[in-house]
C-alpha atoms as a PDB file:
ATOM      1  CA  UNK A   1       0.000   0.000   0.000  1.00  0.00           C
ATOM      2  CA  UNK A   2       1.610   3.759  -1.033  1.00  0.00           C
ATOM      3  CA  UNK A   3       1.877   5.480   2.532  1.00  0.00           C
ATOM      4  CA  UNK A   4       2.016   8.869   0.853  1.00  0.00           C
ATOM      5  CA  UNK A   5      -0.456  11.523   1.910  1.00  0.00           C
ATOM      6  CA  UNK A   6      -0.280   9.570   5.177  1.00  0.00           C
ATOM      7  CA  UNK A   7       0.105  12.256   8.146  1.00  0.00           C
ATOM      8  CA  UNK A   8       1.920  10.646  11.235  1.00  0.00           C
ATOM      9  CA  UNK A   9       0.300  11.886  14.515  1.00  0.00           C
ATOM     10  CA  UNK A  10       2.698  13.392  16.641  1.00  0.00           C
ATOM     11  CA  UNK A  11       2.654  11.079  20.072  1.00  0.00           C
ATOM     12  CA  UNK A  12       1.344  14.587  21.917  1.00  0.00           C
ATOM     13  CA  UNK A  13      -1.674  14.727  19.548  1.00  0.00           C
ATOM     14  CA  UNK A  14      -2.578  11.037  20.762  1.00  0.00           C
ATOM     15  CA  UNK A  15      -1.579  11.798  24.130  1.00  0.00           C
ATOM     16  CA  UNK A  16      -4.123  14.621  24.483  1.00  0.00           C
ATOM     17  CA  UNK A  17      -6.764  12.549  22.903  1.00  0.00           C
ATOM     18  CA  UNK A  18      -6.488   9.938  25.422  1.00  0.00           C
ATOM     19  CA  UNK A  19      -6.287  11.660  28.134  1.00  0.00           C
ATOM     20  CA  UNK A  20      -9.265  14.194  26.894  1.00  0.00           C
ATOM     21  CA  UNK A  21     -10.967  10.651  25.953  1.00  0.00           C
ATOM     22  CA  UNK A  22     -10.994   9.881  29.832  1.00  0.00           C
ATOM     23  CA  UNK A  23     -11.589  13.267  31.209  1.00  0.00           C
ATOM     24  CA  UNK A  24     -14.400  14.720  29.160  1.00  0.00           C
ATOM     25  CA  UNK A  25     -16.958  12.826  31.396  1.00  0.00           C
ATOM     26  CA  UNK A  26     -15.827  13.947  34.557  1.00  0.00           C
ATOM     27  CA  UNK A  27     -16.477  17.005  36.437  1.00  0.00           C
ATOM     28  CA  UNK A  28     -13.909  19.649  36.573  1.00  0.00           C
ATOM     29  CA  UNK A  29     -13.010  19.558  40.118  1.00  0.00           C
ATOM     30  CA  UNK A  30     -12.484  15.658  39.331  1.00  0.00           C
ATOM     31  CA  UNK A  31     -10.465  16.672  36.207  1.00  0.00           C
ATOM     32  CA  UNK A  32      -8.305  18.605  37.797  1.00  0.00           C
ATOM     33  CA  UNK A  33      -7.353  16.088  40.994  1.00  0.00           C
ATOM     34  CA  UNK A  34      -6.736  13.322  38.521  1.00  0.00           C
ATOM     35  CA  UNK A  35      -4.732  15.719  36.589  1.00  0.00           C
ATOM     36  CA  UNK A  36      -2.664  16.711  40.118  1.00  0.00           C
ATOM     37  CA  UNK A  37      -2.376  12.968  40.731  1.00  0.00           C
ATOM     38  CA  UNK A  38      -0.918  11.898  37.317  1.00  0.00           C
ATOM     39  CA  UNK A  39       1.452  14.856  37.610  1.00  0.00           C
ATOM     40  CA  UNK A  40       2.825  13.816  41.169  1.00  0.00           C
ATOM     41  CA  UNK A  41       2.899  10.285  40.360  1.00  0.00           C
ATOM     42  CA  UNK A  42       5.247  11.557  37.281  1.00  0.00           C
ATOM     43  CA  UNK A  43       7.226  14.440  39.456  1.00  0.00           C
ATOM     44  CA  UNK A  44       6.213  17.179  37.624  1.00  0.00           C
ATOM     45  CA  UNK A  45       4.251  20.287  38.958  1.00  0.00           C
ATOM     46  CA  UNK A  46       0.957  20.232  39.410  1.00  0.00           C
ATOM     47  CA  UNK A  47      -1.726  21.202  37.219  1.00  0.00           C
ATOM     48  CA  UNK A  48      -2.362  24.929  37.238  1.00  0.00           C
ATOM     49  CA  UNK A  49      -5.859  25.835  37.500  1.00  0.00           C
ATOM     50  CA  UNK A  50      -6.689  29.127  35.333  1.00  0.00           C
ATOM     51  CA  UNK A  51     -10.464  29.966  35.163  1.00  0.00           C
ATOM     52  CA  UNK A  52     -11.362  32.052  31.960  1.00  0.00           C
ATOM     53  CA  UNK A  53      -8.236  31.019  29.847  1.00  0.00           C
ATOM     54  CA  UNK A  54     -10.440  31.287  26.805  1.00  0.00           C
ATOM     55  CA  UNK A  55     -11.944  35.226  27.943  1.00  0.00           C
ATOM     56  CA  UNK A  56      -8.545  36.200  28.020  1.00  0.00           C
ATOM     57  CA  UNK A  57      -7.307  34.646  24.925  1.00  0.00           C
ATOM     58  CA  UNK A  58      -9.643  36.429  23.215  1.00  0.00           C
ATOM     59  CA  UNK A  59      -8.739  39.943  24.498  1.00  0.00           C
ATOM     60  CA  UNK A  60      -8.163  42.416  22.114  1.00  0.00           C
ATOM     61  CA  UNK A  61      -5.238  42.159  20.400  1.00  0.00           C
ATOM     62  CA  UNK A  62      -3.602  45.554  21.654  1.00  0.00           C
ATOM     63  CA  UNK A  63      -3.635  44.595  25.218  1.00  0.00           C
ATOM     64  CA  UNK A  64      -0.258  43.409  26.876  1.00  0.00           C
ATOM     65  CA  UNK A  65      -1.025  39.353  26.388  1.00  0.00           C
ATOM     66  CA  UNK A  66      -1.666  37.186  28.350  1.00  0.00           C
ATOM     67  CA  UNK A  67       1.045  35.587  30.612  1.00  0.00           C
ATOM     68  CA  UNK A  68       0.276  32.568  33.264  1.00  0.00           C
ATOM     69  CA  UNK A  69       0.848  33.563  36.629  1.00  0.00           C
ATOM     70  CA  UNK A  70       4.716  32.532  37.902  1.00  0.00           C
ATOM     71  CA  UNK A  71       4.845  29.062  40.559  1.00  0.00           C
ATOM     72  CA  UNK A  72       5.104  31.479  43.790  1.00  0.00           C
ATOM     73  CA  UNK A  73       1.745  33.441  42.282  1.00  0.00           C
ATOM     74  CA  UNK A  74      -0.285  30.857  40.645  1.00  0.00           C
ATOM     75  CA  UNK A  75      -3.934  29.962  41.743  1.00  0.00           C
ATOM     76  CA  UNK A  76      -4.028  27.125  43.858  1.00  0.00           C
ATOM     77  CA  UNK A  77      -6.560  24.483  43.533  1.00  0.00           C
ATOM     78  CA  UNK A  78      -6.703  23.561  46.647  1.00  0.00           C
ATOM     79  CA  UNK A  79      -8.785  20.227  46.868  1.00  0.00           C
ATOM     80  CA  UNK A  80      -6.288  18.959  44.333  1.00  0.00           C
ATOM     81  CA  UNK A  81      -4.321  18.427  47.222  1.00  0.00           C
ATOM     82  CA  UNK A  82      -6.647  16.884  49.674  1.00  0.00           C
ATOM     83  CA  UNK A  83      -6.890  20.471  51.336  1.00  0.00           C
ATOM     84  CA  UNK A  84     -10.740  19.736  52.815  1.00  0.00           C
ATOM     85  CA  UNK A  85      -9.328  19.415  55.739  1.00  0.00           C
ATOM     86  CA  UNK A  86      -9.823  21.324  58.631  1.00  0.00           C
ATOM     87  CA  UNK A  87      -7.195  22.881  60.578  1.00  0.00           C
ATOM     88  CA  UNK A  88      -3.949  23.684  58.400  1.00  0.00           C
ATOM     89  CA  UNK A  89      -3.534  27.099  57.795  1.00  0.00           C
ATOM     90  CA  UNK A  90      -4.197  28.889  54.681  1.00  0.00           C
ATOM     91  CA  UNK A  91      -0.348  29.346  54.018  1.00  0.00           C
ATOM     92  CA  UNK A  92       0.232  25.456  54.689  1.00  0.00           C
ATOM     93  CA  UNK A  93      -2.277  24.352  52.047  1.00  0.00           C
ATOM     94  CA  UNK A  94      -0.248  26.685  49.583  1.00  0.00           C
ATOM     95  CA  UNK A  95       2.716  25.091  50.536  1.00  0.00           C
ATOM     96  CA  UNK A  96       0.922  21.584  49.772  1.00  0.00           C
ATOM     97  CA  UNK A  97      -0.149  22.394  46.596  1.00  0.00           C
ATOM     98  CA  UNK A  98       3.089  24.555  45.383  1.00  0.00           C
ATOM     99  CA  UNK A  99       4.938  20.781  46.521  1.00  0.00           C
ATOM    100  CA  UNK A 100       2.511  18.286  44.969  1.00  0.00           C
ATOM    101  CA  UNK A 101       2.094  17.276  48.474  1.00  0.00           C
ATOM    102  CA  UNK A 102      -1.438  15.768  49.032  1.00  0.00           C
ATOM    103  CA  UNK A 103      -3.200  15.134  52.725  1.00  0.00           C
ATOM    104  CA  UNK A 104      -3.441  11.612  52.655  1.00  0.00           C
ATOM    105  CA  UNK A 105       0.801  11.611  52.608  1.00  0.00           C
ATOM    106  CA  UNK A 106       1.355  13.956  55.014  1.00  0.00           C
ATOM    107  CA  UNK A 107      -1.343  12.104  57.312  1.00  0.00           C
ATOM    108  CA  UNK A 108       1.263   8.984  57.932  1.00  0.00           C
ATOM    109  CA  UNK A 109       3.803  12.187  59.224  1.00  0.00           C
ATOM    110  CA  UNK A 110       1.798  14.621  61.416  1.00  0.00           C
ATOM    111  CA  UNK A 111      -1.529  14.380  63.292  1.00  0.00           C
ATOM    112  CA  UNK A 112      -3.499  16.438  61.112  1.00  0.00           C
ATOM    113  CA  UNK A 113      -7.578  16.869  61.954  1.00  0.00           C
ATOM    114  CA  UNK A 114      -6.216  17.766  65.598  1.00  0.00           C
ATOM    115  CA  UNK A 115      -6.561  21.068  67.126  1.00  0.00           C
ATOM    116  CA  UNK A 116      -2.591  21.100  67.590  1.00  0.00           C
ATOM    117  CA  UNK A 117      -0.444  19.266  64.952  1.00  0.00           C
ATOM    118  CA  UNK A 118       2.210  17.460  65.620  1.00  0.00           C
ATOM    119  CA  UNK A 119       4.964  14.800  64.516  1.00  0.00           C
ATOM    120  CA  UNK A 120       3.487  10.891  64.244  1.00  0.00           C
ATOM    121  CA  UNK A 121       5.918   9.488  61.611  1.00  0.00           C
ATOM    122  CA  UNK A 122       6.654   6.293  62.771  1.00  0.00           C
ATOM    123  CA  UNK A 123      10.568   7.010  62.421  1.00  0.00           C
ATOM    124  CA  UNK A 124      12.250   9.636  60.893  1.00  0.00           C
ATOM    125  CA  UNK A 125      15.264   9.435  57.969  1.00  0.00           C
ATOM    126  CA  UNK A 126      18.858   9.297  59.735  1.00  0.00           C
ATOM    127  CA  UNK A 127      21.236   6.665  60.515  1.00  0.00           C
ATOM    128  CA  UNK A 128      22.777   8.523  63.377  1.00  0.00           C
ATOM    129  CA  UNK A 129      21.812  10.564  66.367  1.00  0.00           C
ATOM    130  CA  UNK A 130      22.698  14.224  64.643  1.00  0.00           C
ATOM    131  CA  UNK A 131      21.205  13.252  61.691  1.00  0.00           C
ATOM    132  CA  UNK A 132      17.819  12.139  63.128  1.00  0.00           C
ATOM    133  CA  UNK A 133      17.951  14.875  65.471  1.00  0.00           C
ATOM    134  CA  UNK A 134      18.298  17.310  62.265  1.00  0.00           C
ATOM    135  CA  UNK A 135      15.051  15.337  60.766  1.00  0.00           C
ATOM    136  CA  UNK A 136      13.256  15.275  63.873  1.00  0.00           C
ATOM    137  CA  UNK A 137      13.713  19.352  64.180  1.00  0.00           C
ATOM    138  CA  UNK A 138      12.845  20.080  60.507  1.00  0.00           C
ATOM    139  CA  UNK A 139      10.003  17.894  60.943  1.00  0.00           C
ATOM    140  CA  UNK A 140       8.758  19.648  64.285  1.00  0.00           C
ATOM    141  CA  UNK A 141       8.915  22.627  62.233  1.00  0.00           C
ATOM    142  CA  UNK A 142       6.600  21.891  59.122  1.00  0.00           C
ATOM    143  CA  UNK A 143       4.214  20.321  61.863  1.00  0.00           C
ATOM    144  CA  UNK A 144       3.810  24.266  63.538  1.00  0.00           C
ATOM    145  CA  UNK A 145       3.661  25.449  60.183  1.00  0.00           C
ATOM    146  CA  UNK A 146       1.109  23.005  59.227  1.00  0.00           C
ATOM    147  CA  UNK A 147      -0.818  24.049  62.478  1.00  0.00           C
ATOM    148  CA  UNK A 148      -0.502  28.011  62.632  1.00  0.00           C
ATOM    149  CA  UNK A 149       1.385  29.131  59.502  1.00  0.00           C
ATOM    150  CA  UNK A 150       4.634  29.537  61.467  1.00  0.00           C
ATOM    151  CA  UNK A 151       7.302  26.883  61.826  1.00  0.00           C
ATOM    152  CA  UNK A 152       8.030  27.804  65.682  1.00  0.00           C
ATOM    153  CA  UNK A 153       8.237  25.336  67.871  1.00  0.00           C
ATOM    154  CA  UNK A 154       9.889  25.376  71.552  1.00  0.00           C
ATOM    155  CA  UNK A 155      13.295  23.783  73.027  1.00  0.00           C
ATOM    156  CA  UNK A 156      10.999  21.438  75.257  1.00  0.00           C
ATOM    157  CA  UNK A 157       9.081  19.830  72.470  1.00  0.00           C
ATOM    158  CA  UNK A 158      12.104  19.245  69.963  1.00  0.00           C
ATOM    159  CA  UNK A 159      13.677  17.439  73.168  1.00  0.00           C
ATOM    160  CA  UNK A 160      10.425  15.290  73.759  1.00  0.00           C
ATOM    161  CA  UNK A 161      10.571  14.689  69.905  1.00  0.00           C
ATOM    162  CA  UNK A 162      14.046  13.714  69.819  1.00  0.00           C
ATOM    163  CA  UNK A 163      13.652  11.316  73.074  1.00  0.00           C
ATOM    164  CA  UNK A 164      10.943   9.534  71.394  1.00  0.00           C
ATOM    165  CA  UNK A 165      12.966   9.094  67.981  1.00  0.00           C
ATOM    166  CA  UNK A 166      15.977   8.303  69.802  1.00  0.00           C
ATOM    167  CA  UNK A 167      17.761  11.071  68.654  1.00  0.00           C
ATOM    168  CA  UNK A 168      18.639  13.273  71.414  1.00  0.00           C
ATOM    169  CA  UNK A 169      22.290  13.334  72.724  1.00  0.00           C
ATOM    170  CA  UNK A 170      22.590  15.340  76.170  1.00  0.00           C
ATOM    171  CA  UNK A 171      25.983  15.944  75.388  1.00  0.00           C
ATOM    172  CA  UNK A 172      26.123  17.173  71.782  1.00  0.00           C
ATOM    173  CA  UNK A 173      22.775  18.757  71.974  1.00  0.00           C
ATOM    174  CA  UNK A 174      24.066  22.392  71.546  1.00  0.00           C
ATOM    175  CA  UNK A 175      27.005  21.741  69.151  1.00  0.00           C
ATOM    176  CA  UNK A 176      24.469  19.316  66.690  1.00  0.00           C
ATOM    177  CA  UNK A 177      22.021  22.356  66.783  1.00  0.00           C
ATOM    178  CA  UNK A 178      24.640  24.886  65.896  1.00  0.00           C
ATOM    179  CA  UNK A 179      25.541  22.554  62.728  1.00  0.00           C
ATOM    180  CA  UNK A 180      21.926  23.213  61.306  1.00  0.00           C
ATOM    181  CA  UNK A 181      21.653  27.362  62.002  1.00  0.00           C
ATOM    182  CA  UNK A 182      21.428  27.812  58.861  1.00  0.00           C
ATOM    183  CA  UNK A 183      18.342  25.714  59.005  1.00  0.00           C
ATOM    184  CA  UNK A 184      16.925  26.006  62.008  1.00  0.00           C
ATOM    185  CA  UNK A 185      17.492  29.209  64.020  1.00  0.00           C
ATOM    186  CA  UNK A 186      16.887  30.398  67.701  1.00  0.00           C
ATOM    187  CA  UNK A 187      17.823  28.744  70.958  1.00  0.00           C
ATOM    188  CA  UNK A 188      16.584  26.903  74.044  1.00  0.00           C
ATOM    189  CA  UNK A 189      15.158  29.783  75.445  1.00  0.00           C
ATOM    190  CA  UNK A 190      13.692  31.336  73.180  1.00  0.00           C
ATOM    191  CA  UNK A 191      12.550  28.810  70.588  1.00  0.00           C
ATOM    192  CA  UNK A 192      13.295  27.532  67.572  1.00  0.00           C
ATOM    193  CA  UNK A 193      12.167  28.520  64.051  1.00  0.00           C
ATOM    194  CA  UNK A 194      12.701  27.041  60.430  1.00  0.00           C
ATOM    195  CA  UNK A 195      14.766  29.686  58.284  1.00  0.00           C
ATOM    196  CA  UNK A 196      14.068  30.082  54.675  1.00  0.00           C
ATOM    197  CA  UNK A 197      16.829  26.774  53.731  1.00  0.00           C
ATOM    198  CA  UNK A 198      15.086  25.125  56.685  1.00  0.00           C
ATOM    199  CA  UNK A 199      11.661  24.850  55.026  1.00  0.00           C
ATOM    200  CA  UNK A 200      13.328  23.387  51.499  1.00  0.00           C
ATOM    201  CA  UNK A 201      15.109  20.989  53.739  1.00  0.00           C
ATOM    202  CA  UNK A 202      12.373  19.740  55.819  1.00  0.00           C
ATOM    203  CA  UNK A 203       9.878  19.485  52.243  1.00  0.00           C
ATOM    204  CA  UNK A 204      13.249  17.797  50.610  1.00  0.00           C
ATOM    205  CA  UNK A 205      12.793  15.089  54.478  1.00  0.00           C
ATOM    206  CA  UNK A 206       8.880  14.840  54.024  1.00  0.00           C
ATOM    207  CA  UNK A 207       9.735  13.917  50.497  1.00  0.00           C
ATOM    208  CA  UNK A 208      12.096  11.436  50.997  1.00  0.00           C
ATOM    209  CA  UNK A 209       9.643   9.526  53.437  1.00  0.00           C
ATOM    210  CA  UNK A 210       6.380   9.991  51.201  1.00  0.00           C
ATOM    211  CA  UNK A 211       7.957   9.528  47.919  1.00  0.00           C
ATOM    212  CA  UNK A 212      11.101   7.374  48.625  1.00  0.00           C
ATOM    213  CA  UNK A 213      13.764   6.526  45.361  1.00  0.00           C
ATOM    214  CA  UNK A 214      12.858  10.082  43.827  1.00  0.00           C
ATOM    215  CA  UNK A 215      15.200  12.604  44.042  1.00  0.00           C
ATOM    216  CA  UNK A 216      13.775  16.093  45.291  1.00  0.00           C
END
């Protein structure tokens, strides 16, 4: 048989007509989780959610176009990633999402549903003390964050943490601390909070336990 005036479908074409194929029946809200799923289960960002795309395509043609918001400003759906429930703050749940990080994962690490979060895992990543201290703090963190939409936590609670996790050396306590300033900051008077590195290194932990073999 003569193949010319044959057109080969480029494999995005068929792509999109599967996956429109198995959407088109759903309802958006259900679109759009599946969409978030598939994308986490591939490590890619999630799905952005733009209402109106077509209105503003269609804009006249001498306003400044359109550009999609930038990942620190995009619209967040947030039942994409299992946000329903109640109690984590508003900046949390936009964490979550920005992180493809869904509720049902984060639910094996911290007591969430609980009028105070707080640190469940079972164990935490670290094959010595300083190292599971370093996880346990980080963790303690993103649990206050989770909770009130600051990662504070106080000196008495990382200890009680680090007792139960086995990862709290008397002696070495104030020098293994001072090794992660630039993660966590503060003292045991005052406190602790997660710095700026410290939240990237405690989503890089929660990560590591919820998604383990994939690199962050």
């Amino acid at each position: 048989m003569n193949d010319k005036g044959k057109i080969k479908q480029a494999p995005e074409v068929t792509a999109i007509g599967t996956v429109h194929a198995a959407l088109v029946d759903l309802e958006s809200e259900a679109q759009t989780r599946v969409l978030n799923y598939v994308a986490q289960m591939l490590n890619i960002a999630p799905v952005i959610h733009i209402k109106n795309l077509r209105d503003l395509a269609e804009k006249d043609e001498e306003e400044e176009p359109f550009e999609p918001p930038k990942p620190t400003e995009r619209p967040h759906d947030i039942e994409a990633a299992g946000n329903e429930i109640e109690g984590i703050s508003p900046v949390a749940k936009k964490w979550m999402v920005r992180n493809g990080l869904f509720e049902n994962q984060l639910s094996a690490i911290f007591s969430l549903g609980v009028d105070e979060i707080d640190l469940i895992a079972k164990t935490v990543p670290g094959t010595s003390l300083k190292d599971r201290m370093r996880s346990v703090a980080l963790l303690k963190g993103i649990a206050a964050y989770l909770g009130t939409g600051a990662t504070r936590f106080t000196h008495e609670h990382l200890k009680e943490a680090c007792l139960h996790y086995k990862a709290y050396d008397a002696n070495n306590f104030s020098k293994y601390m001072k090794s992660i300033a630039s993660e966590v900051s503060g003292n045991a008077s005052s406190g602790y909070t997660l710095t700026t590195r410290g939240v990237a290194s405690a989503t890089d932990v929660i990560k590591q336990i919820v998604q383990p073999g994939k690199s962050s």
